[in-house]
C-alpha atoms as a PDB file:
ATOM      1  CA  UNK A   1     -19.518  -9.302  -7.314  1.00  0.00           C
ATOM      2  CA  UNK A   2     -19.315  -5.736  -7.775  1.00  0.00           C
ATOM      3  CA  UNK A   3     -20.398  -3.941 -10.721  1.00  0.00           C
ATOM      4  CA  UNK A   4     -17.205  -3.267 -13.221  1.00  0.00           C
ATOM      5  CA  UNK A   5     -16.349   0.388 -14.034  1.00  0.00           C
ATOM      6  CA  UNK A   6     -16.804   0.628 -17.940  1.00  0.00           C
ATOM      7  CA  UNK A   7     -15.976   4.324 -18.205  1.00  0.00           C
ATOM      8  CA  UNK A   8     -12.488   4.897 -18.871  1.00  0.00           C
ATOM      9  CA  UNK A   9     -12.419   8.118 -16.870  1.00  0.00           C
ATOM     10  CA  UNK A  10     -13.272   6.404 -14.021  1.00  0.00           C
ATOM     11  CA  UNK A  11     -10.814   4.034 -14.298  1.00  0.00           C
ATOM     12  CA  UNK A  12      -8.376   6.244 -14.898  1.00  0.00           C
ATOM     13  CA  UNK A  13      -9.535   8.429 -11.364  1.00  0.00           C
ATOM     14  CA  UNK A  14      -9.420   4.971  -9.787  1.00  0.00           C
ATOM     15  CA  UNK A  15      -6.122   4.228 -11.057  1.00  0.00           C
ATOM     16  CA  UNK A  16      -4.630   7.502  -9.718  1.00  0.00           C
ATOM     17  CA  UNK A  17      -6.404   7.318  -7.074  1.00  0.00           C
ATOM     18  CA  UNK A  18      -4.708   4.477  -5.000  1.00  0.00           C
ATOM     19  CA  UNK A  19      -1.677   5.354  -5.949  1.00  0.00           C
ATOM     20  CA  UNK A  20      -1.933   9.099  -4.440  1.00  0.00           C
ATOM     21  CA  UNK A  21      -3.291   7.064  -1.845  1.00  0.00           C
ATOM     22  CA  UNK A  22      -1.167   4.976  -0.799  1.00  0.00           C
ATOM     23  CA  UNK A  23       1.216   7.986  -0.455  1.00  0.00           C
ATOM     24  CA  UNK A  24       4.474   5.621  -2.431  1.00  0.00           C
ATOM     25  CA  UNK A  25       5.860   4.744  -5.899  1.00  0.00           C
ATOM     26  CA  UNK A  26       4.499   1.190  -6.936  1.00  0.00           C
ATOM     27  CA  UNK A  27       5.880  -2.120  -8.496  1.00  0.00           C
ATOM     28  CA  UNK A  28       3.558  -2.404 -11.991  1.00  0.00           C
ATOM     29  CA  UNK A  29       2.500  -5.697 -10.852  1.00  0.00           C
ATOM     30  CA  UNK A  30       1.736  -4.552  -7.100  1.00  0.00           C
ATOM     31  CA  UNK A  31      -0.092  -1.121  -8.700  1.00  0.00           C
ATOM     32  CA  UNK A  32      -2.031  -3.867 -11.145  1.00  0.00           C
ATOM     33  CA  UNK A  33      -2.903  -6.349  -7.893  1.00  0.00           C
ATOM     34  CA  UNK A  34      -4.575  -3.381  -5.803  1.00  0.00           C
ATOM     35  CA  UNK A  35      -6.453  -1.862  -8.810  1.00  0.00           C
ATOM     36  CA  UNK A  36      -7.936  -5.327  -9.850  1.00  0.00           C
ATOM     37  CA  UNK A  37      -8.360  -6.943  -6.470  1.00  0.00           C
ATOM     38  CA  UNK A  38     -12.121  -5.889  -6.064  1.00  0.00           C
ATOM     39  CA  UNK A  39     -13.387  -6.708  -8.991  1.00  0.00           C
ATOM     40  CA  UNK A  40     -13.964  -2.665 -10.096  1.00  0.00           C
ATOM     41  CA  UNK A  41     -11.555  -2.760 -12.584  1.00  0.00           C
ATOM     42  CA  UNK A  42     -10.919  -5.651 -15.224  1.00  0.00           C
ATOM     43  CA  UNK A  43      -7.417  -6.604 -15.949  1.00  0.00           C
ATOM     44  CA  UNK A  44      -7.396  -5.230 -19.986  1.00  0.00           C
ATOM     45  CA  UNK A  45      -8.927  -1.819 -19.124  1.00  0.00           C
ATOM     46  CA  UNK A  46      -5.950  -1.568 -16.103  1.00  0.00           C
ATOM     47  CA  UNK A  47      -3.698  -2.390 -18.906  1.00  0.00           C
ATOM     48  CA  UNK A  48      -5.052   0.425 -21.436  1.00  0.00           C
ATOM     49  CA  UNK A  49      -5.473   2.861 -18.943  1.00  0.00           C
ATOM     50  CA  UNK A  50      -2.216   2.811 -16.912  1.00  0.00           C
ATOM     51  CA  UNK A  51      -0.258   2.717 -20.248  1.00  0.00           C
ATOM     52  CA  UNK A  52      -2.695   6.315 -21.129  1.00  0.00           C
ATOM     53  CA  UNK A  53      -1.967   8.002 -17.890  1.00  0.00           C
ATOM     54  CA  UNK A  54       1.859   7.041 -18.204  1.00  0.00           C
ATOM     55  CA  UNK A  55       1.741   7.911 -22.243  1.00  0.00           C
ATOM     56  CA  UNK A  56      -0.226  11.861 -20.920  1.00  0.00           C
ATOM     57  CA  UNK A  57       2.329  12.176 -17.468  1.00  0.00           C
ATOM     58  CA  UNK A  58      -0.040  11.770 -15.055  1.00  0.00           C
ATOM     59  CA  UNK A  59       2.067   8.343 -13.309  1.00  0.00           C
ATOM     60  CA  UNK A  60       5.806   8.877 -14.059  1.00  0.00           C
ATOM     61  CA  UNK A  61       7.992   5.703 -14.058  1.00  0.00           C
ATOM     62  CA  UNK A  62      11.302   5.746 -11.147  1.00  0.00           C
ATOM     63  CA  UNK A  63      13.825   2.873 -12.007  1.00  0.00           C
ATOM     64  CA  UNK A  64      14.682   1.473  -8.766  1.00  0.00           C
ATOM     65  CA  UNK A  65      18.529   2.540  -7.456  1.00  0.00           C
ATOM     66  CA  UNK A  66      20.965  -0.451  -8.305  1.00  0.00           C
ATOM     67  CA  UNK A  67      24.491  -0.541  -7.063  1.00  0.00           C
ATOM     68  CA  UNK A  68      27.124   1.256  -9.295  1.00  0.00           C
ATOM     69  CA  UNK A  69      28.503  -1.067 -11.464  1.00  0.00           C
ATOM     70  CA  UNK A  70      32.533  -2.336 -10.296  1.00  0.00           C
ATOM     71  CA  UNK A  71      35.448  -1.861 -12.972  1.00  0.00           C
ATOM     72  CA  UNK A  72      35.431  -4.722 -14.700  1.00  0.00           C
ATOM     73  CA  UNK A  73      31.764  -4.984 -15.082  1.00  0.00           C
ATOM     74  CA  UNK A  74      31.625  -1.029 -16.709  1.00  0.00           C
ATOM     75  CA  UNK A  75      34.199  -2.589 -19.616  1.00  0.00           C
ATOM     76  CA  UNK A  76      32.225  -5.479 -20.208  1.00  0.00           C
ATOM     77  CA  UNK A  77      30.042  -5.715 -23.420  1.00  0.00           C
ATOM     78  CA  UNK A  78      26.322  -4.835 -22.272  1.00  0.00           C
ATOM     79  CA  UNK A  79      23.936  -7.766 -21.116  1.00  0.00           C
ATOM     80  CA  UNK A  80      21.090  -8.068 -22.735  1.00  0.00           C
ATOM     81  CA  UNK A  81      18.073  -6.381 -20.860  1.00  0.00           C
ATOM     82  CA  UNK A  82      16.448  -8.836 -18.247  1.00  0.00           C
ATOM     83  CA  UNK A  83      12.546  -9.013 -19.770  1.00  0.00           C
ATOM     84  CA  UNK A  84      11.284  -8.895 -15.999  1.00  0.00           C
ATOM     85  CA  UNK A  85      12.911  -6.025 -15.563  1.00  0.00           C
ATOM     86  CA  UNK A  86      10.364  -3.491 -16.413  1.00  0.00           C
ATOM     87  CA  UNK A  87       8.336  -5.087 -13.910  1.00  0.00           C
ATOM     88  CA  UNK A  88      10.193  -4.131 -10.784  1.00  0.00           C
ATOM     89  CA  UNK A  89      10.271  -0.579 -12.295  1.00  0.00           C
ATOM     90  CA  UNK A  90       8.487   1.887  -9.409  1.00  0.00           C
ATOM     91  CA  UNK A  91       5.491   3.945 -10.806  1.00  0.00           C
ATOM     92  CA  UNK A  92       4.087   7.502  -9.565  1.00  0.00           C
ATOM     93  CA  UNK A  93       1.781   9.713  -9.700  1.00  0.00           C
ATOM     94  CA  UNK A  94       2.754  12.928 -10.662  1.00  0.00           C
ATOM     95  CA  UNK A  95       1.686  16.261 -10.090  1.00  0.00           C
ATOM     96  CA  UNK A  96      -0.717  16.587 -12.795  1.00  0.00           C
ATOM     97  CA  UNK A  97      -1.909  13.107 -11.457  1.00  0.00           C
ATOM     98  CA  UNK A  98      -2.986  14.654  -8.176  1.00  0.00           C
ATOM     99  CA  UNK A  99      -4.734  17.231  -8.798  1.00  0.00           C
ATOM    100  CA  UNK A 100      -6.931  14.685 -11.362  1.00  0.00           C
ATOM    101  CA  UNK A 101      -7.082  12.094  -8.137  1.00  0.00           C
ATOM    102  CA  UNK A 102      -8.330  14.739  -5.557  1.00  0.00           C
ATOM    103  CA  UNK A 103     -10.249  16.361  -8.035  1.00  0.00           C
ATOM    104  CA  UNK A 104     -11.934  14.215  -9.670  1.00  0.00           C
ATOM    105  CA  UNK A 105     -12.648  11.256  -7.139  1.00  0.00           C
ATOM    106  CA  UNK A 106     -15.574  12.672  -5.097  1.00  0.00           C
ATOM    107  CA  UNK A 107     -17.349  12.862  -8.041  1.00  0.00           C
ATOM    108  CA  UNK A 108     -16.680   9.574 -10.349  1.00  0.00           C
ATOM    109  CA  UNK A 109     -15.980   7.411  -7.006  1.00  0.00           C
ATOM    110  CA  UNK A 110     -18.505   6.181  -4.463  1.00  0.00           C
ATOM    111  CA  UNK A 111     -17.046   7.014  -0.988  1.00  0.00           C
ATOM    112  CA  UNK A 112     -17.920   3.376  -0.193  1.00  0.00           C
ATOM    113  CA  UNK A 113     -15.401   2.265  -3.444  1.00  0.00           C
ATOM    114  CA  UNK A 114     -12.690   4.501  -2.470  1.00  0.00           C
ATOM    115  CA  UNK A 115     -12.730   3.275   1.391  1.00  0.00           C
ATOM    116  CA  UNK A 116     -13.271  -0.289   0.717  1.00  0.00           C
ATOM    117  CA  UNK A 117     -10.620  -0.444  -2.274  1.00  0.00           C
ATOM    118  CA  UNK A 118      -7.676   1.710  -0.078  1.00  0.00           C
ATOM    119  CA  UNK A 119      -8.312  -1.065   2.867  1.00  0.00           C
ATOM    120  CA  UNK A 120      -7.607  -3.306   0.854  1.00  0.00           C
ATOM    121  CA  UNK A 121      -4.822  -2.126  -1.133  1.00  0.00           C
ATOM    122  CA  UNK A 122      -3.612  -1.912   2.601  1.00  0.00           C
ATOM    123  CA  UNK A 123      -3.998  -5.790   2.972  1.00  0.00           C
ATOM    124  CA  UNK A 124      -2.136  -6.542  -0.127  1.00  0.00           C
ATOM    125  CA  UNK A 125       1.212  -4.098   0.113  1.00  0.00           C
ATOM    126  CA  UNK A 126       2.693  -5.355   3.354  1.00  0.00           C
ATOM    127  CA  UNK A 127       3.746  -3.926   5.887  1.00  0.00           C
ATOM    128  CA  UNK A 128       8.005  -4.534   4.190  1.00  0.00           C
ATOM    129  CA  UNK A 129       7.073  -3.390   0.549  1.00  0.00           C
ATOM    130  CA  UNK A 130       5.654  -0.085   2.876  1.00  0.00           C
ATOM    131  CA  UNK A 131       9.421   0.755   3.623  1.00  0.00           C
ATOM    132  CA  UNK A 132       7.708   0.008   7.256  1.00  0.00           C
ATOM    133  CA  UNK A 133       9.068  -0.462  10.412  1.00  0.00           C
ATOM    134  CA  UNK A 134       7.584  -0.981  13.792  1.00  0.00           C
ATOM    135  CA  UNK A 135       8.575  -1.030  17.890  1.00  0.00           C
ATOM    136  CA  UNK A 136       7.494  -1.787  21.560  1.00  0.00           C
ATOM    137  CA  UNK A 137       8.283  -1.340  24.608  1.00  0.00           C
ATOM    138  CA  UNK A 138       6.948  -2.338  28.082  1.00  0.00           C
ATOM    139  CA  UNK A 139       5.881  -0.275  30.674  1.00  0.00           C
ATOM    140  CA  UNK A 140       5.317  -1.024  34.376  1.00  0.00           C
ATOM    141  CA  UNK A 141       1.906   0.710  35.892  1.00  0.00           C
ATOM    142  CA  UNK A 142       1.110   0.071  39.182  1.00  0.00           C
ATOM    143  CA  UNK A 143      -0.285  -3.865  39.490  1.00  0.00           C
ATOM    144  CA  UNK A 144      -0.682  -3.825  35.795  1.00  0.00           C
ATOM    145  CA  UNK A 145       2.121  -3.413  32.310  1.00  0.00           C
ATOM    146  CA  UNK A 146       1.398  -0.560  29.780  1.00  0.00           C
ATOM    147  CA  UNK A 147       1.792  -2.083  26.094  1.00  0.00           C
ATOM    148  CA  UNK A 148       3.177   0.787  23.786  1.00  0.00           C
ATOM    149  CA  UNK A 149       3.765   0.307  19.987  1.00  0.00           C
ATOM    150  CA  UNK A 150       3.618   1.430  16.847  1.00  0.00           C
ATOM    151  CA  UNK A 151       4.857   1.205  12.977  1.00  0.00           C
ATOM    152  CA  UNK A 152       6.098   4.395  11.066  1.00  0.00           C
ATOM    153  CA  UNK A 153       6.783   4.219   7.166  1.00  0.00           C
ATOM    154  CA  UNK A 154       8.078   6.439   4.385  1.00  0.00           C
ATOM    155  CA  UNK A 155       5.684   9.129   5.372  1.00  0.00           C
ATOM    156  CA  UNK A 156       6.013   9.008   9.565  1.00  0.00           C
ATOM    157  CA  UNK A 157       3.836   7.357  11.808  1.00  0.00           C
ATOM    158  CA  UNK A 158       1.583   4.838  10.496  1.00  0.00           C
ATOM    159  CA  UNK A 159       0.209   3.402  13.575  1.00  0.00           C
ATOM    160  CA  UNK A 160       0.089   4.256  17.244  1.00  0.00           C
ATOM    161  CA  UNK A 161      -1.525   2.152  20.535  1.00  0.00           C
ATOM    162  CA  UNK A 162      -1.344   1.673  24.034  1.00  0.00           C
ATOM    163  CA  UNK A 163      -3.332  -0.892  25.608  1.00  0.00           C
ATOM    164  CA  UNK A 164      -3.001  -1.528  29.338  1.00  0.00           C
ATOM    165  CA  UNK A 165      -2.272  -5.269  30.622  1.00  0.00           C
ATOM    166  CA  UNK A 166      -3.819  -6.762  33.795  1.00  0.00           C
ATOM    167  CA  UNK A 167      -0.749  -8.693  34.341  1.00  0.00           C
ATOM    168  CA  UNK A 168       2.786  -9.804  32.893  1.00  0.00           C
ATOM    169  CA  UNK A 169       1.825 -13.374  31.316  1.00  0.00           C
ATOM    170  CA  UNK A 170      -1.183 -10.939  29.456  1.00  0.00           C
ATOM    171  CA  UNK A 171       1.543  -8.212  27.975  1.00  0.00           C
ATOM    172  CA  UNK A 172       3.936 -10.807  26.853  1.00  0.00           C
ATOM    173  CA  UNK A 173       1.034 -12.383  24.733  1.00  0.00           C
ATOM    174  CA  UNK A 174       0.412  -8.777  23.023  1.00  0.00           C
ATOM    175  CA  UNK A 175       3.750  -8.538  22.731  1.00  0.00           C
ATOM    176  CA  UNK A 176       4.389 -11.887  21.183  1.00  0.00           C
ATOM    177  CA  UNK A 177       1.158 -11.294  18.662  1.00  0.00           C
ATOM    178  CA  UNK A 178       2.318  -7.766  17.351  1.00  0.00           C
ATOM    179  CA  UNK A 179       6.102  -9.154  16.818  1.00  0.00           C
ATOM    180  CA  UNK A 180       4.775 -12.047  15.141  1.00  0.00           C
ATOM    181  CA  UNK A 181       2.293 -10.568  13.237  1.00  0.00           C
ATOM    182  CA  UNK A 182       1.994  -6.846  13.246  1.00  0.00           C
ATOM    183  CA  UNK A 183       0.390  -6.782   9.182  1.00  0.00           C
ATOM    184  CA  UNK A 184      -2.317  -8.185  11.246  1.00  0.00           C
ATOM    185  CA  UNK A 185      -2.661  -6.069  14.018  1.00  0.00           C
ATOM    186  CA  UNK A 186      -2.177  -3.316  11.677  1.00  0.00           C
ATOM    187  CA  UNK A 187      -4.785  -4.184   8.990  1.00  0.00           C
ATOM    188  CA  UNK A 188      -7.134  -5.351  12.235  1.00  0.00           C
ATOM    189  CA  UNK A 189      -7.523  -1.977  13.791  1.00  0.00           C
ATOM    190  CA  UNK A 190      -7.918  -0.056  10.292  1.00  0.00           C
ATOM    191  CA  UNK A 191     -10.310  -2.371   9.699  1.00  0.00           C
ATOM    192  CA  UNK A 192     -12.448  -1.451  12.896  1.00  0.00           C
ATOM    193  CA  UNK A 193     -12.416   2.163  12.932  1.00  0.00           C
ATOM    194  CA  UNK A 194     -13.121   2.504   9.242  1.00  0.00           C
ATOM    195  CA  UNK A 195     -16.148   0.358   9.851  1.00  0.00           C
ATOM    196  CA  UNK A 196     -14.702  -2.726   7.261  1.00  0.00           C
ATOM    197  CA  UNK A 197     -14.917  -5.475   9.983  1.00  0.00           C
ATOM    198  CA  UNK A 198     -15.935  -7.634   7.302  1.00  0.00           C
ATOM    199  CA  UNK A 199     -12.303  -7.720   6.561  1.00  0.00           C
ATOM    200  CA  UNK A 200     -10.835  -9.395   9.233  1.00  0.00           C
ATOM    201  CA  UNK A 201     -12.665 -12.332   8.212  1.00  0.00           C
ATOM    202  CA  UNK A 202     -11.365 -12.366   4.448  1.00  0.00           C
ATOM    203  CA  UNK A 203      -9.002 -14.058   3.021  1.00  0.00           C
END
């Protein structure tokens, strides 16, 4: 179990941290799952803290876009607010919140936290809640196939391979695998070159 952060500064950094990281705005409850997930931050001092950096504007809340409403509806009496629904508001960082987050996290984070925790947030948001989307193709070479394919998301390409195949019933399988599961794949590969190998073998 690793040791709790007790310093609210750091859990603030931390905070801010993954989400510069992972580079999108955040469900609270997603945001919440990758912060806690380790065991670095408790669930009350998440609580505390995000509700601090969103209080100073360093994390900024975006409602998410919901059709216009038709005629009839916009002359209806109002509906009570769903209570969920601040839940599936997005969260931010801002501006202010990234300078803190590159700033400050070389110094208050272990480069063994920070690598460790952003692998992992990678396990958790999937590969959908990423705005991700992947492709393959086939490629004949000689005796053998040439496997290409790779995932972009919001911010352009994620992921990038191509592995050669000895023969056809061998590139269907890879093809097969990454269709079926390409989170895997994904989350597989980061896993090696980042040295977390560990990982493949978590749950």
């Amino acid at each position: 179990m690793p040791e709790t952060f007790h310093s609210p500064e750091q859990v603030k950094v931390f905070i801010l941290y993954l989400l510069e990281k992972v580079g999108y705005p955040l469900e609270y409850n997603d945001l919440a799952a990758i912060v806690i997930r380790d065991g670095y931050v408790d669930y009350f001092d998440f609580v505390t803290c995000f509700h601090e950096l969103l209080n100073d504007g360093h994390i900024a809340r975006e409602e998410p876009e919901t059709p216009e409403a038709s005629e009839t509806e916009k002359g209806a009496e109002e509906r009570p607010t769903d209570e969920k629904s601040e839940s599936r508001d997005l969260y931010a960082v801002t501006d202010t919140g990234r300078m803190i987050a590159r700033g400050l996290s070389d110094d208050l984070l272990l480069a063994a936290v920070r690598e460790k925790s952003y692998v992992s947030a990678m396990r958790h948001l999937s590969l959908e809640k990423r705005g991700a989307v992947w492709n393959h193709s086939i490629e004949r070479d000689g005796e053998g196939y040439i496997f290409h394919c790779q995932i972009t998301d919001r911010d352009g390409l994620a992921f990038k391979l191509d592995l050669r195949a000895d023969s056809y019933m061998q590139v269907q399988r890879m093809r097969m695998n990454f269709e079926d599961k390409p989170d895997v794949v994904y989350r597989g590969l980061l896993a090696i070159v980042t040295g977390n190998v560990n990982y493949l073998f978590e749950k």
